[in-house]
N, C-alpha and C. Protein backbone atom coordinates (compact mmCIF):
# COMPACT_ATOMS: atom_id res chain seq x y z
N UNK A 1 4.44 -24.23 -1.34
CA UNK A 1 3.09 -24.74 -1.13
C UNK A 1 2.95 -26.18 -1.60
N UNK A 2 2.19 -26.69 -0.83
CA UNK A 2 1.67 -28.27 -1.30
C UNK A 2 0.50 -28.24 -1.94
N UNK A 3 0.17 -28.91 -2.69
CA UNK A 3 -1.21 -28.91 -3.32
C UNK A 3 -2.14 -30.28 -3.57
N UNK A 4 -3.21 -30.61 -3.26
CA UNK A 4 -4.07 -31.75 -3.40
C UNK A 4 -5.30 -30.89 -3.93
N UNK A 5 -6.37 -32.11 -4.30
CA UNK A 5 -7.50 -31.52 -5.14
C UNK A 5 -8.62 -32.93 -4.99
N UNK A 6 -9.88 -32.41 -5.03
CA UNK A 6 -10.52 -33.19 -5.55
C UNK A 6 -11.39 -32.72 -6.49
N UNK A 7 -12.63 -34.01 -6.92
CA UNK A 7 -13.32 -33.09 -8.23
C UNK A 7 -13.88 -31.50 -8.55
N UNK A 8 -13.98 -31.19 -7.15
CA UNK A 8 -14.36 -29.56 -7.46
C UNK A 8 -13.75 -28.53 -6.38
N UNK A 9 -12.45 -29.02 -5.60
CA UNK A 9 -11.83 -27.88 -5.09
C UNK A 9 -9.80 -28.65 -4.78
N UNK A 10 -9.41 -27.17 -5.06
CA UNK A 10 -7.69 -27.62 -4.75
C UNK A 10 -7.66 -27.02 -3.68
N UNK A 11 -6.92 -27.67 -2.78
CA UNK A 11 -6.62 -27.03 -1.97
C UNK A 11 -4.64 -26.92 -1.62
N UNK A 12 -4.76 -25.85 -1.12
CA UNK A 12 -2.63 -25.16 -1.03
C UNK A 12 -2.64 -25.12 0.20
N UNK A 13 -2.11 -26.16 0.88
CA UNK A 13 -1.09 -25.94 2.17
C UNK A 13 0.17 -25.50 2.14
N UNK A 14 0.67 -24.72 3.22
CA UNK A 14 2.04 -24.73 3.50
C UNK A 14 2.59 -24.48 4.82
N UNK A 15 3.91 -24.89 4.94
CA UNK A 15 4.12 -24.66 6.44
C UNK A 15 4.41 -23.20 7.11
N UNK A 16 3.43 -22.82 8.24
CA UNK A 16 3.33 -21.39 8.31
C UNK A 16 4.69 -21.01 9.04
N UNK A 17 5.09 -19.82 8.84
CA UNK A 17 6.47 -19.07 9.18
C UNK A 17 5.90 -18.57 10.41
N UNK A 18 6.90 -18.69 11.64
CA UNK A 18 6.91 -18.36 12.99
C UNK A 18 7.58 -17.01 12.96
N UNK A 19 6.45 -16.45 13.66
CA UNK A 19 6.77 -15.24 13.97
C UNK A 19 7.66 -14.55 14.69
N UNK A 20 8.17 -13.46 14.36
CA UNK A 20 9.51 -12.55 15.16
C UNK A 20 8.71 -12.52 16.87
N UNK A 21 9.96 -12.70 17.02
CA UNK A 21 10.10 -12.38 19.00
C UNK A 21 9.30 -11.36 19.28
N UNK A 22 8.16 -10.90 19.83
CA UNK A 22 7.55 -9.82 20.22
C UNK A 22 6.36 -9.67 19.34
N UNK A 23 6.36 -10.15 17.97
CA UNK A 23 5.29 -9.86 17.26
C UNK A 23 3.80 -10.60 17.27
N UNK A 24 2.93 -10.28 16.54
CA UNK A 24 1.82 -11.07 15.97
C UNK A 24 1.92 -11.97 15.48
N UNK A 25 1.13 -12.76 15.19
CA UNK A 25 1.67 -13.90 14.05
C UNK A 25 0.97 -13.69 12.86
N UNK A 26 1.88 -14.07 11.65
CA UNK A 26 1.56 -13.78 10.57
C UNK A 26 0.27 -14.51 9.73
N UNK A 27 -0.12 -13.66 8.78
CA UNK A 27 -1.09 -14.23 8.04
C UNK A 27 -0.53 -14.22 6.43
N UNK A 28 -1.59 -14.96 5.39
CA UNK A 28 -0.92 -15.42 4.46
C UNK A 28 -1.47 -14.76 3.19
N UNK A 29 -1.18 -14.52 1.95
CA UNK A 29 -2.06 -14.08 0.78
C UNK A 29 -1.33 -15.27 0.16
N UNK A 30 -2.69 -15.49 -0.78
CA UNK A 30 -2.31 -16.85 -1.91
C UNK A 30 -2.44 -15.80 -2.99
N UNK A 31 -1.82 -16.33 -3.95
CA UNK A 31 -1.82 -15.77 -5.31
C UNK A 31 -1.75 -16.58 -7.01
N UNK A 32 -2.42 -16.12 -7.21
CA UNK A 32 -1.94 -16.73 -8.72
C UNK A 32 -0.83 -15.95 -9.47
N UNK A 33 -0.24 -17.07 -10.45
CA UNK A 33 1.31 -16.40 -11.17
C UNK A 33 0.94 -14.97 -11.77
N UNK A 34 -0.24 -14.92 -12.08
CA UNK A 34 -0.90 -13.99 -12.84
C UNK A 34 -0.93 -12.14 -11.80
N UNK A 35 -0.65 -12.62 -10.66
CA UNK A 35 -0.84 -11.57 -9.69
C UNK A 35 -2.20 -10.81 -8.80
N UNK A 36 -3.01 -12.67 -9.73
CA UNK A 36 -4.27 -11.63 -8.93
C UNK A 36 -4.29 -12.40 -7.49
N UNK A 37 -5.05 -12.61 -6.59
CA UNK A 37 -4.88 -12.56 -5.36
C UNK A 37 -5.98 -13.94 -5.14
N UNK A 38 -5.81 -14.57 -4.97
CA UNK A 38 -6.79 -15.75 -4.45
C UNK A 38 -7.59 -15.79 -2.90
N UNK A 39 -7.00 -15.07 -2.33
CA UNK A 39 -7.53 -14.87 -1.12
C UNK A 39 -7.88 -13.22 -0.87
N UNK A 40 -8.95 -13.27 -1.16
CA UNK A 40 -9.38 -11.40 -1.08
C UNK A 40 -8.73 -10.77 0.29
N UNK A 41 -8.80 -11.25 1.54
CA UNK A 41 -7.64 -10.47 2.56
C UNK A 41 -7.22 -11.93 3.30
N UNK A 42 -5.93 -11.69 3.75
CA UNK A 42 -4.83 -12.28 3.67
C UNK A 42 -5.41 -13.42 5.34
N UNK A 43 -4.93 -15.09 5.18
CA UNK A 43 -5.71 -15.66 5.77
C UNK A 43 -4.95 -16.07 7.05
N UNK A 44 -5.05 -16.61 8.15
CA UNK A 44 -4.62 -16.49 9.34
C UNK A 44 -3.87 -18.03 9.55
N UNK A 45 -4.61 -18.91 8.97
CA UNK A 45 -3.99 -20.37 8.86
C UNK A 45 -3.39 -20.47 7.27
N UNK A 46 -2.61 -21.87 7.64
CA UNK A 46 -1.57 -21.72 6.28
C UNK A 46 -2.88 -23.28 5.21
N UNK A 47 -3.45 -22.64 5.06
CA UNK A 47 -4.36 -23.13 4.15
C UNK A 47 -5.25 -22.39 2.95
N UNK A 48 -5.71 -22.72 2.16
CA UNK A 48 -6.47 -21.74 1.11
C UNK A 48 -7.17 -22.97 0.30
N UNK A 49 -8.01 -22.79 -0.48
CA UNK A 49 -8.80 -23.54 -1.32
C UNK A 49 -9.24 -22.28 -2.56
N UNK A 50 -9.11 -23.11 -3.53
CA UNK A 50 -9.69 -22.24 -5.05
C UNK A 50 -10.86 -23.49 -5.70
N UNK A 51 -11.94 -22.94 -5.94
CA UNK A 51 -13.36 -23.84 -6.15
C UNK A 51 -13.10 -23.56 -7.89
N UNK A 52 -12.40 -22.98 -8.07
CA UNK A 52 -12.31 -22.95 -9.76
C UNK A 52 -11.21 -23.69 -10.22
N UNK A 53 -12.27 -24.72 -10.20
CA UNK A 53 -11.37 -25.92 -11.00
C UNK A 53 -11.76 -25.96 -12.82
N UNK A 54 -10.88 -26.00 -13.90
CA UNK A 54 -11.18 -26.26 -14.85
C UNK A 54 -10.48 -27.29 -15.53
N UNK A 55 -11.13 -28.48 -15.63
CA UNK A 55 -10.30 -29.85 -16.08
C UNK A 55 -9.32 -29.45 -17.20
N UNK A 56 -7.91 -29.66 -16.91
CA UNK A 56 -6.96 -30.12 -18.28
C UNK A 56 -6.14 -28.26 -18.09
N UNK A 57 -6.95 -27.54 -17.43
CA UNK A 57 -6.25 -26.04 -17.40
C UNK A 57 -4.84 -26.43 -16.49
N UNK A 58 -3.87 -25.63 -16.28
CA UNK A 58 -2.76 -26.37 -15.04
C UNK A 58 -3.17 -24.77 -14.53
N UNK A 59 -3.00 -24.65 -12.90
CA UNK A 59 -3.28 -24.10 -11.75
C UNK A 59 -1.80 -23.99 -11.37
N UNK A 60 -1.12 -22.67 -10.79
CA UNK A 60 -0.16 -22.61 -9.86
C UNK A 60 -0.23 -21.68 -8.68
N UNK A 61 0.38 -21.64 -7.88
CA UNK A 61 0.09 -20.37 -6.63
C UNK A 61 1.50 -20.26 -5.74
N UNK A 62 1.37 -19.08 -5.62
CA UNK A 62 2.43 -18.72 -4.76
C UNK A 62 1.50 -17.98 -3.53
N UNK A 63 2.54 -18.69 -2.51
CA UNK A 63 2.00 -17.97 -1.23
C UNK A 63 2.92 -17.03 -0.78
N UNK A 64 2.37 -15.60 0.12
CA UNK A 64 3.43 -14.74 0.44
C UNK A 64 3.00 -14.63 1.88
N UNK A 65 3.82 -14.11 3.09
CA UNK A 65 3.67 -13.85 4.65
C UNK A 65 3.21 -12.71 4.60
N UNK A 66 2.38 -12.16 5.49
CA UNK A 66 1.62 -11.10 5.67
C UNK A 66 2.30 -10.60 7.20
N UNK A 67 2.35 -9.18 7.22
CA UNK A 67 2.21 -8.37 8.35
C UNK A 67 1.62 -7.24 8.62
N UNK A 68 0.99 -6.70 9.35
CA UNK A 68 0.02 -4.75 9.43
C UNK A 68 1.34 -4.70 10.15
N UNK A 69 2.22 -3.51 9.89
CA UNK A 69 2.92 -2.66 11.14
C UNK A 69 2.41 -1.27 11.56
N UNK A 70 1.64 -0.90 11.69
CA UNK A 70 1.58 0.67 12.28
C UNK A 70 0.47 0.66 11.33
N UNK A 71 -0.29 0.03 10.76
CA UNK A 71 -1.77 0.26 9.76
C UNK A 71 -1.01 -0.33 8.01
N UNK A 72 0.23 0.09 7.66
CA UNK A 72 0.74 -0.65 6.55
C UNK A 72 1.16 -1.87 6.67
N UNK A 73 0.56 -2.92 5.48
CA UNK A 73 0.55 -4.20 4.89
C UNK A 73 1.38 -4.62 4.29
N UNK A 74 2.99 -5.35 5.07
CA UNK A 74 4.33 -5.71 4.33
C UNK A 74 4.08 -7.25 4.45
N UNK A 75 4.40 -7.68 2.75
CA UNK A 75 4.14 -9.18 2.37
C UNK A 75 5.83 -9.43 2.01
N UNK A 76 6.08 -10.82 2.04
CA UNK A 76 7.17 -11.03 1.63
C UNK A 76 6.96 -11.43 0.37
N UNK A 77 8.76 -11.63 -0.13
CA UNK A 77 8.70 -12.23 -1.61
C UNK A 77 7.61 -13.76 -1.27
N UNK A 78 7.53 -13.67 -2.73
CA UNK A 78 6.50 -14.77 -3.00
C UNK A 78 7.09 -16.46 -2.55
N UNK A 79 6.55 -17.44 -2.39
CA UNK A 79 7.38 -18.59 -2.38
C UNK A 79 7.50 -19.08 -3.77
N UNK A 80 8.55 -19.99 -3.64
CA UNK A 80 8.34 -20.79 -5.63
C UNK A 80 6.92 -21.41 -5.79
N UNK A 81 6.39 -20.91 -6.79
CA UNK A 81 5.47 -21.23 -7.42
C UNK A 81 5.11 -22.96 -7.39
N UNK A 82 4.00 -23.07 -7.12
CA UNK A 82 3.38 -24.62 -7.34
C UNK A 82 2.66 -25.39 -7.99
N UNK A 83 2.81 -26.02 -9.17
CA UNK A 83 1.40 -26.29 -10.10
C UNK A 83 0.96 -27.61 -9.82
């Protein structure tokens, strides 16, 4: 993930993963190192924003690929972490 910010929002780009031959295209969950989930369900463009900014705190996120196959929700490993 890439990360920029201004005074009251960061925002995490990254470059989205192309989808398997035949499939959907994937969507994304952001996360904090912490494991909680920054994006309550998983987002369709490779973008995210967190409005909780707290000056001097450091922020990191890992993004993971999303898929539904048959109604179950397979994410990949996480990417390296970004602060």
């Amino acid at each position: 993930p890439r990360l920029s910010y201004t005074e009251d929002t960061i925002t995490i780009t990254w470059d989205p993963v192309p989808p398997a031959e035949g499939t959907a295209a994937l969507a994304y969950g952001v996360y904090r190192p912490d494991g909680s989930a920054l994006t309550a369900d998983p987002v369709p463009q490779a973008e995210a924003t967190d409005k909780a900014i707290e000056w001097g705190a450091e922020r990191c996120y890992e993004v993971r690929s999303v898929a539904v196959v048959e109604g179950a929700r397979i994410e990949s490993a996480p990417s390296p972490r970004q602060c």
